[in-house]
N, C-alpha and C. Protein backbone atom coordinates (compact mmCIF):
# COMPACT_ATOMS: atom_id res chain seq x y z
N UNK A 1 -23.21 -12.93 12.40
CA UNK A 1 -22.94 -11.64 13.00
C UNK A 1 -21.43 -11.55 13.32
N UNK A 2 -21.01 -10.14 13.18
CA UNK A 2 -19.63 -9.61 13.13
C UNK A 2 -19.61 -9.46 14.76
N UNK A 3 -18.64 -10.43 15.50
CA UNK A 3 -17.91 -10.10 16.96
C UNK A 3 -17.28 -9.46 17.59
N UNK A 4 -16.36 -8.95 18.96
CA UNK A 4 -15.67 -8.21 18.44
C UNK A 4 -14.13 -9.36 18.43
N UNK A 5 -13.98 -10.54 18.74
CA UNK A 5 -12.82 -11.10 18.36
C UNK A 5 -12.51 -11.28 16.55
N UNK A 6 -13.71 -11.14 15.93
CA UNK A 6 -13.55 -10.95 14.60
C UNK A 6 -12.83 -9.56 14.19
N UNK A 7 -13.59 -8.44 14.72
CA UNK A 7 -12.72 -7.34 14.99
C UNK A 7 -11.34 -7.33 14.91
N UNK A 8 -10.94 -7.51 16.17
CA UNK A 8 -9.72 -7.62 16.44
C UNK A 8 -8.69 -8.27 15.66
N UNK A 9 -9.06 -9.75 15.37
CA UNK A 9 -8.09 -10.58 14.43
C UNK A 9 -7.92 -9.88 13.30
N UNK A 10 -9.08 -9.17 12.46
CA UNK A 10 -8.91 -8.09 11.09
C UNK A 10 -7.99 -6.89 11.73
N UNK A 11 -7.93 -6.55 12.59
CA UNK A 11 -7.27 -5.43 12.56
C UNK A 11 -5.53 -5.93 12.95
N UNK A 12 -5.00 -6.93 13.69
CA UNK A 12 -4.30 -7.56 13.99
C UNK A 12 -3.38 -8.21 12.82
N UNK A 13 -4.56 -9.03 11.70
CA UNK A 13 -3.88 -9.17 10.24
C UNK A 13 -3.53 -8.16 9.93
N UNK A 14 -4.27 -6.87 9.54
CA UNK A 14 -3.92 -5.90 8.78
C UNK A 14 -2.43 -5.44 8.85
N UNK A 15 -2.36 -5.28 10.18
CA UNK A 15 -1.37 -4.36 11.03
C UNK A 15 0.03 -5.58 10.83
N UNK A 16 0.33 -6.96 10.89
CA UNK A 16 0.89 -7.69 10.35
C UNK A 16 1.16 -7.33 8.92
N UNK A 17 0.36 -7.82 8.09
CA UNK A 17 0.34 -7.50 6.83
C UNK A 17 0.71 -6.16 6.49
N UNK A 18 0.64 -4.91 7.12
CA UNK A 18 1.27 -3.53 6.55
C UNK A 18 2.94 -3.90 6.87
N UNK A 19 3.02 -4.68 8.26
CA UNK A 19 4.63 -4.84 8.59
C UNK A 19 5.13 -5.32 7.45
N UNK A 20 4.95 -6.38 6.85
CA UNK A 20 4.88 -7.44 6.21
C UNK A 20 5.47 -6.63 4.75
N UNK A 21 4.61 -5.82 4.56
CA UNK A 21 4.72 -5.14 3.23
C UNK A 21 5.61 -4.24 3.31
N UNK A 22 6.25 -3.65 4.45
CA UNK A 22 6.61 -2.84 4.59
C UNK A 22 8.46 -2.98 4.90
N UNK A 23 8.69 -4.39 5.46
CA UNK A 23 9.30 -4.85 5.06
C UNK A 23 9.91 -5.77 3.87
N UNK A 24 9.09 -5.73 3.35
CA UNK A 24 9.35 -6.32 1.91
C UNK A 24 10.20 -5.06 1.01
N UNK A 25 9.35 -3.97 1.02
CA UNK A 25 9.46 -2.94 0.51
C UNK A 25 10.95 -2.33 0.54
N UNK A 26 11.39 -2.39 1.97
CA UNK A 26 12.41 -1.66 2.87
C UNK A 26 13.84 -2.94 1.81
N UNK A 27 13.53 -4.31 1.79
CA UNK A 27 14.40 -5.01 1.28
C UNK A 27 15.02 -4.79 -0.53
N UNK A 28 13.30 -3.92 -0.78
CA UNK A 28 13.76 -3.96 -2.53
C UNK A 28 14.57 -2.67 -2.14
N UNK A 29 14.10 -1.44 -1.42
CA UNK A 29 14.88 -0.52 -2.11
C UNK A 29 16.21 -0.47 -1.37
N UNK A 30 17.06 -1.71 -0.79
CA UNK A 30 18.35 -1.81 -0.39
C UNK A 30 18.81 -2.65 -1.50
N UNK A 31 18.22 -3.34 -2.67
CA UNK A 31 19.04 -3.88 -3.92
C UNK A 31 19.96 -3.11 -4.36
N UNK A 32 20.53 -3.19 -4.90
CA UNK A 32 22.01 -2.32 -5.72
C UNK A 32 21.06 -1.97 -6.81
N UNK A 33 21.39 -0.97 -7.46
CA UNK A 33 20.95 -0.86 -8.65
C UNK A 33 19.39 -0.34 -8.70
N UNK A 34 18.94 -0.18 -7.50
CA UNK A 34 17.47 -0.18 -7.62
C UNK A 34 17.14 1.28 -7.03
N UNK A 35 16.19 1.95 -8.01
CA UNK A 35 16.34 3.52 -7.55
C UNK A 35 14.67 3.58 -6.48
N UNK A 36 14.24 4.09 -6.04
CA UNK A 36 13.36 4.46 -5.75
C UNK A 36 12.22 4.42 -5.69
N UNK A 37 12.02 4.60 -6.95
CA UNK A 37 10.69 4.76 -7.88
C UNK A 37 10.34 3.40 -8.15
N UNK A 38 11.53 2.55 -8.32
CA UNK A 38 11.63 1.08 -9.03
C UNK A 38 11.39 0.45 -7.76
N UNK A 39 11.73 0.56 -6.67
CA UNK A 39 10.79 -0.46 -5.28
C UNK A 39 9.88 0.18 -4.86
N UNK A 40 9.21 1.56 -5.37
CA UNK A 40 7.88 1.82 -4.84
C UNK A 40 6.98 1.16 -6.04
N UNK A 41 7.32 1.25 -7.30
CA UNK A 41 6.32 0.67 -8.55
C UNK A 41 6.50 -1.01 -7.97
N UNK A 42 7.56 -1.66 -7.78
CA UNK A 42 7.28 -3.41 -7.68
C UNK A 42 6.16 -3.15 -6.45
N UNK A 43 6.29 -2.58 -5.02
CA UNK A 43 5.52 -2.63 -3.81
C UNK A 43 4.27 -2.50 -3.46
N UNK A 44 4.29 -1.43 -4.44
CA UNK A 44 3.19 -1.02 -4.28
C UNK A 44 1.43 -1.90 -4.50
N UNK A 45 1.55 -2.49 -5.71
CA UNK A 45 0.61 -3.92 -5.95
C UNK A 45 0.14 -4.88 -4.73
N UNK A 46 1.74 -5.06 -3.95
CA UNK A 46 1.53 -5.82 -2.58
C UNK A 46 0.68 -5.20 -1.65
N UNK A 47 0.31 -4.11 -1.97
CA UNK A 47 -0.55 -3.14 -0.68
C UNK A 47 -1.71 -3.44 -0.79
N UNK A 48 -2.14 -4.08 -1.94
CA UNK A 48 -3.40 -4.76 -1.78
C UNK A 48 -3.90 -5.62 -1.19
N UNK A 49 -2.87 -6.42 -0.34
CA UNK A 49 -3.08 -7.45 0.35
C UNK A 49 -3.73 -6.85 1.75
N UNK A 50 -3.44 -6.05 2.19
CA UNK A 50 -3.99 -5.91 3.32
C UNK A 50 -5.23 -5.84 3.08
N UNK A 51 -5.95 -4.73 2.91
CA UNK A 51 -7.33 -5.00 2.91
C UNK A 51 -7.88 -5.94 2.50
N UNK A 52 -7.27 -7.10 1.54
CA UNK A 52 -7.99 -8.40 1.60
C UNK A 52 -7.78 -8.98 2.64
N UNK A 53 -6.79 -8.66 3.20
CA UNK A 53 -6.66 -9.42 4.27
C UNK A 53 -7.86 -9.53 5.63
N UNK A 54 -7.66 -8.02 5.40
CA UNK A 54 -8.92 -7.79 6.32
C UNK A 54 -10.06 -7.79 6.39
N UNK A 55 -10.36 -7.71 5.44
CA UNK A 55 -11.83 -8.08 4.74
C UNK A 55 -12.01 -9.83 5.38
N UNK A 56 -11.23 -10.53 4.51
CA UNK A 56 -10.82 -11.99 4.83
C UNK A 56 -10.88 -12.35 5.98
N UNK A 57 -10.02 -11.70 7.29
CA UNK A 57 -10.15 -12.08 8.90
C UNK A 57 -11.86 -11.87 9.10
N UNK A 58 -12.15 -10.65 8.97
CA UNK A 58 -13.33 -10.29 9.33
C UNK A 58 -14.48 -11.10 9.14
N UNK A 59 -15.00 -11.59 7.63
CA UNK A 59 -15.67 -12.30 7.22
C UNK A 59 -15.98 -13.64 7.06
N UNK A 60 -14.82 -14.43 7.56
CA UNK A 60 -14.38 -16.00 7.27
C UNK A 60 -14.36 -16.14 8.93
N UNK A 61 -14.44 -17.65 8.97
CA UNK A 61 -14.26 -18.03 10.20
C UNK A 61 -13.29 -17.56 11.25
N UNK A 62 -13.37 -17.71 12.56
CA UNK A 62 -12.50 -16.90 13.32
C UNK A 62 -11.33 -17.74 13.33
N UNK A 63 -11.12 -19.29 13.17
CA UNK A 63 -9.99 -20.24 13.28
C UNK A 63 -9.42 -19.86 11.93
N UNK A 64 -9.87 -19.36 10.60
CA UNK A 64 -9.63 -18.71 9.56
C UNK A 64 -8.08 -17.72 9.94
N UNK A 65 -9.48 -16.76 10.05
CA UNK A 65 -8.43 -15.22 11.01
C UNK A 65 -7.20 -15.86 11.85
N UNK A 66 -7.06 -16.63 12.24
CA UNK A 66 -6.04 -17.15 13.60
C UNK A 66 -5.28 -17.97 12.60
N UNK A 67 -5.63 -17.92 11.46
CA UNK A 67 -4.12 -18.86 10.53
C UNK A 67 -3.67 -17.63 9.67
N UNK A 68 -4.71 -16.88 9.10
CA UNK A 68 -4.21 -15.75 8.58
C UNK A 68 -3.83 -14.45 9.37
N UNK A 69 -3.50 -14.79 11.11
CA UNK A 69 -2.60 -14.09 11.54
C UNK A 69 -1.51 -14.76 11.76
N UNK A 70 -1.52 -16.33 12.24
CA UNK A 70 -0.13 -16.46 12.24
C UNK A 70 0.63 -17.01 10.96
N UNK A 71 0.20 -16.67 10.03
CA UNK A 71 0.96 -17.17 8.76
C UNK A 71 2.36 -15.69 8.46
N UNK A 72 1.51 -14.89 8.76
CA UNK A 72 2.30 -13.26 8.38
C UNK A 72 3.76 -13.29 9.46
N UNK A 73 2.95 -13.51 10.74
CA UNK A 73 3.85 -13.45 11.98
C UNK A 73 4.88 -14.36 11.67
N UNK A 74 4.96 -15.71 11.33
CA UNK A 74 6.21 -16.58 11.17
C UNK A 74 7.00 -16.07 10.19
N UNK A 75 6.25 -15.34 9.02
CA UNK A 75 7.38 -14.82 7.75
C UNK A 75 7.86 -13.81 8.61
N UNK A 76 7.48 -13.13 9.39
CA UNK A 76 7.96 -11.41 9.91
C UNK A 76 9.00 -11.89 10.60
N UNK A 77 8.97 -12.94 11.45
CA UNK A 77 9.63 -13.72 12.55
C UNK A 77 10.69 -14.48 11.94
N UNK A 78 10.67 -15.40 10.82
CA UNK A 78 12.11 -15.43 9.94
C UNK A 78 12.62 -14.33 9.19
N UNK A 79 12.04 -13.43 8.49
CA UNK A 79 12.41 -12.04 8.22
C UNK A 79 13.71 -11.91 9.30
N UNK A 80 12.96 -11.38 10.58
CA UNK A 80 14.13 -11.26 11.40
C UNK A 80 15.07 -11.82 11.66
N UNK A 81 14.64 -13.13 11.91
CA UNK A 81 16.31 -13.71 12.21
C UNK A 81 17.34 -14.00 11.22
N UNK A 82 16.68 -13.55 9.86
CA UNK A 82 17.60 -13.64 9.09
C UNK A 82 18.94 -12.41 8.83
N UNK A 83 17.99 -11.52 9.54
CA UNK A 83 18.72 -10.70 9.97
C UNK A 83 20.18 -10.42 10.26
C-alpha cells in the first residue's frame, strides 16, 4: 500500500527533477551558437525523467525515494556553487 511519505518523496523528486531539467536546459540555451529551438529539441527528451522519476519514488521502496531525492539535490547543489 501507497503512504503518504511515499507521496510526498514522489512529489519532492519530481519537483527536484523539473529544477534539475530546468536547469540543464537554462545552461544549453546560454551556449554560443545555440539558437533556441536547438536547446529546446536537445531538452526536451530529459523531461521524461521526471515522471519516471515519480512513478519510481512512489512505487519502490521509501529508502529508494530518499536516494532518488538526494541524488538530484547534490547535482542542483554543485550546479550552484559552480556558479
Amino acid at each position: 500500500m501507497i503512504d503518504g511519505w511515499h507521496w510526498a518523496a514522489a512529489a519532492l523528486v519530481a519537483l527536484l527533477l523539473a529544477v534539475l531539467v530546468l536547469l540543464w536546459y537554462d545552461s544549453l540555451r546560454d551556449r554560443a551558437g545555440w539558437t533556441l529551438a536547438m536547446a529546446t529539441r536537445r531538452a526536451l527528451p530529459a523531461a521524461l525523467v521526471i515522471p519516471v522519476g515519480f512513478v519510481a519514488a512512489l512505487l519502490l521502496p521509501l529508502w529508494i525515494g530518499g536516494i532518488l531525492i538526494v541524488v538530484p539535490l547534490v547535482i542542483i547543489l554543485v550546479m550552484a556553487l559552480a556558479d
